[in-house]
Protein backbone atom coordinates (compact mmCIF):
# COMPACT_ATOMS: atom_id res chain seq x y z
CA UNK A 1 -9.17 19.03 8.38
CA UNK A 2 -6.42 17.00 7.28
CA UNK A 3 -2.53 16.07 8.51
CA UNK A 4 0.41 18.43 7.26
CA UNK A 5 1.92 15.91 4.36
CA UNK A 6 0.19 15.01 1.14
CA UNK A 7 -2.23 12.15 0.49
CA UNK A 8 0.65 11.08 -1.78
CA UNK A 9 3.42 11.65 0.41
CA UNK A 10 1.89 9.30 3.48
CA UNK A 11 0.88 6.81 0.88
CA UNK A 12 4.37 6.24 0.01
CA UNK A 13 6.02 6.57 2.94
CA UNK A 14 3.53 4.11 5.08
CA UNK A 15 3.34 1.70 2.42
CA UNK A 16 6.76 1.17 2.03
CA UNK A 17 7.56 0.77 5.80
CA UNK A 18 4.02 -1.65 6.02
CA UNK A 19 5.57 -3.20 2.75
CA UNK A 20 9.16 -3.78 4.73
CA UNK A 21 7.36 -5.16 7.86
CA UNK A 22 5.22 -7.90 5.55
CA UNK A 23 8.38 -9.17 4.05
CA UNK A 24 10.23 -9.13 7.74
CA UNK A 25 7.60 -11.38 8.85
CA UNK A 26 9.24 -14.12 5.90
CA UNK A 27 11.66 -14.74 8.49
CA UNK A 28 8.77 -16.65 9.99
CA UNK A 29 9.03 -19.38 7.29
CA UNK A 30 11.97 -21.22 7.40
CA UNK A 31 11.46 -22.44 3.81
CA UNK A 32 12.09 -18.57 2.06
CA UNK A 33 15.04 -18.02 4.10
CA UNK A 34 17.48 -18.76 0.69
CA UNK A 35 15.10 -16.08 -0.93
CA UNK A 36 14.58 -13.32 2.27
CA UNK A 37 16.41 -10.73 0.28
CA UNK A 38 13.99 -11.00 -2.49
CA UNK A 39 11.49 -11.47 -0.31
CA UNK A 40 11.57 -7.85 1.59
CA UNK A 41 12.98 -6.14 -1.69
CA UNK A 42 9.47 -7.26 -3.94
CA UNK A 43 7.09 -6.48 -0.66
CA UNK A 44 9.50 -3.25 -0.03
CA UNK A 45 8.87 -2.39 -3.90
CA UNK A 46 5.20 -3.49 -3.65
CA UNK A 47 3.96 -1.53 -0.63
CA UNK A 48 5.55 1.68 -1.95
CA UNK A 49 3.66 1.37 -5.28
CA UNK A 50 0.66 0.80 -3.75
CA UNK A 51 0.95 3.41 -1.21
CA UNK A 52 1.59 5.85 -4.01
CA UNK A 53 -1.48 4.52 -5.88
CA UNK A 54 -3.61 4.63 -3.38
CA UNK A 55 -2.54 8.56 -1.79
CA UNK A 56 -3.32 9.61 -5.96
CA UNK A 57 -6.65 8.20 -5.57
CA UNK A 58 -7.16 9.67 -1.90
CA UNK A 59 -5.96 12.98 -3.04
CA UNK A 60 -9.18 12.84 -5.73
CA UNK A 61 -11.47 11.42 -4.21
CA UNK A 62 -12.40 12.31 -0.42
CA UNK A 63 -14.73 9.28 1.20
CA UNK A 64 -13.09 6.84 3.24
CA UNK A 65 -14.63 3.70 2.32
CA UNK A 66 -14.08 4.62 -1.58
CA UNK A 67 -10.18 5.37 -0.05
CA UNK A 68 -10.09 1.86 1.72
CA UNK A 69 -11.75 0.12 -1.43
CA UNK A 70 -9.47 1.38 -3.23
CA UNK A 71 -6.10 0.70 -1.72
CA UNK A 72 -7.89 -3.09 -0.95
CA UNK A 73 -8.03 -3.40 -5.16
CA UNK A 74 -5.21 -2.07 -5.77
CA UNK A 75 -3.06 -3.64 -3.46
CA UNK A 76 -4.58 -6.96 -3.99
CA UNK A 77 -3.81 -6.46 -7.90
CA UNK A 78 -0.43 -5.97 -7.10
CA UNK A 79 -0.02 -8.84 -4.56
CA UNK A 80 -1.52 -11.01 -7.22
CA UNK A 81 0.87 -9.90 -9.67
CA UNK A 82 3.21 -11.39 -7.23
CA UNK A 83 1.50 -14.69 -6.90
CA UNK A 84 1.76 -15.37 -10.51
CA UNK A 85 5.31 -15.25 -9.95
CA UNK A 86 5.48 -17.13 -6.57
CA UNK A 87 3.04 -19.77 -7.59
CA UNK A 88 -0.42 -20.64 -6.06
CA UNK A 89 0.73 -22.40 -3.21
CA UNK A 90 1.41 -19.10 -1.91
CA UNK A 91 -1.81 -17.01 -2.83
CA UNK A 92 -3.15 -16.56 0.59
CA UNK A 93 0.05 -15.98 2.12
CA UNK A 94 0.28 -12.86 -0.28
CA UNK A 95 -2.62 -11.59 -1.31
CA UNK A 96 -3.92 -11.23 2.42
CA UNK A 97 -1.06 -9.38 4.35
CA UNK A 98 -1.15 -7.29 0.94
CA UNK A 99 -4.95 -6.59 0.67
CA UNK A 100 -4.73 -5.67 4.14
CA UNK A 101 -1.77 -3.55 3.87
CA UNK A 102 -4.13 -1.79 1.38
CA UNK A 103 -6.61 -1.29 3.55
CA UNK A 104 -4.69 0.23 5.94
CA UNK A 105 -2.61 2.92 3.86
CA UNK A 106 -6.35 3.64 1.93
CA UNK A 107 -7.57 4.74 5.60
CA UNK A 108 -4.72 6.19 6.73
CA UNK A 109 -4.22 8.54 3.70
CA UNK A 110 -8.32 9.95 3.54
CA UNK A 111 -7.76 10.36 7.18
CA UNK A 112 -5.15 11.93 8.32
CA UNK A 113 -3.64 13.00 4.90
CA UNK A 114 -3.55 16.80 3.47
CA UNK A 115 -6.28 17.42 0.74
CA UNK A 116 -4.55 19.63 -2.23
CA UNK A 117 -4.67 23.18 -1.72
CA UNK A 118 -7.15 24.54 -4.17
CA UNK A 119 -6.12 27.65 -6.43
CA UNK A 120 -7.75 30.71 -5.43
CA UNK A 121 -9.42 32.82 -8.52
CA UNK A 122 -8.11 36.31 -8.73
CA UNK A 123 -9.70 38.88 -10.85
């Protein structure tokens, strides 16, 4: 028995808002403050991608450790992506809070998300 919004839907909508809190928590680091809009706009931007990602792949396939194994690769693909661009100083700083972020919106969405309605057969 699942929630009342789409795999998809909760995907996107927790990812961006777990996205928005990881690149809050910049303000922590004195050093990215000339850089805190791009900051929150590429973690924003990252965590709803991911979150839309990972509901697809919930919506097709129903176990919740594939669904949190899932959002943990693709999330840390994406937060790699952005340590290319940040430089490797930064990897852990990223790719954690992101892998983790995964993790979360990969249990959330086989948990608590609708499973597709499936077409009945009329004759």
């Amino acid at each position: 028995m699942g929630g009342s919004i789409s795999k998809p839907l909760l995907g996107l909508s927790l990812g961006t808002v777990l996205g928005l809190l990881d690149g809050l928590s910049g303000f922590f680091e004195p050093s990215l403050a000339p850089q805190m809009f791009e900051v929150v706009t590429v973690s924003m931007a990252k965590g709803l991608l991911c979150g839309v990602v990972i509901g697809w792949v919930a919506e097709r396939v129903h176990s919740l450790v594939v669904g949190i194994a899932a959002g943990v690769l693709i999330a840390g693909v994406l937060s790699y992506l952005v340590v290319l661009r940040a430089g490797p100083a930064l990897v852990w700083d990223i790719l954690l809070p992101g892998m983790l972020l995964g993790a979360i919106v990969g249990f959330v969405t086989q948990k608590y998300g609708r499973r597709p309605e499936v077409a009945a057969v009329s004759e």
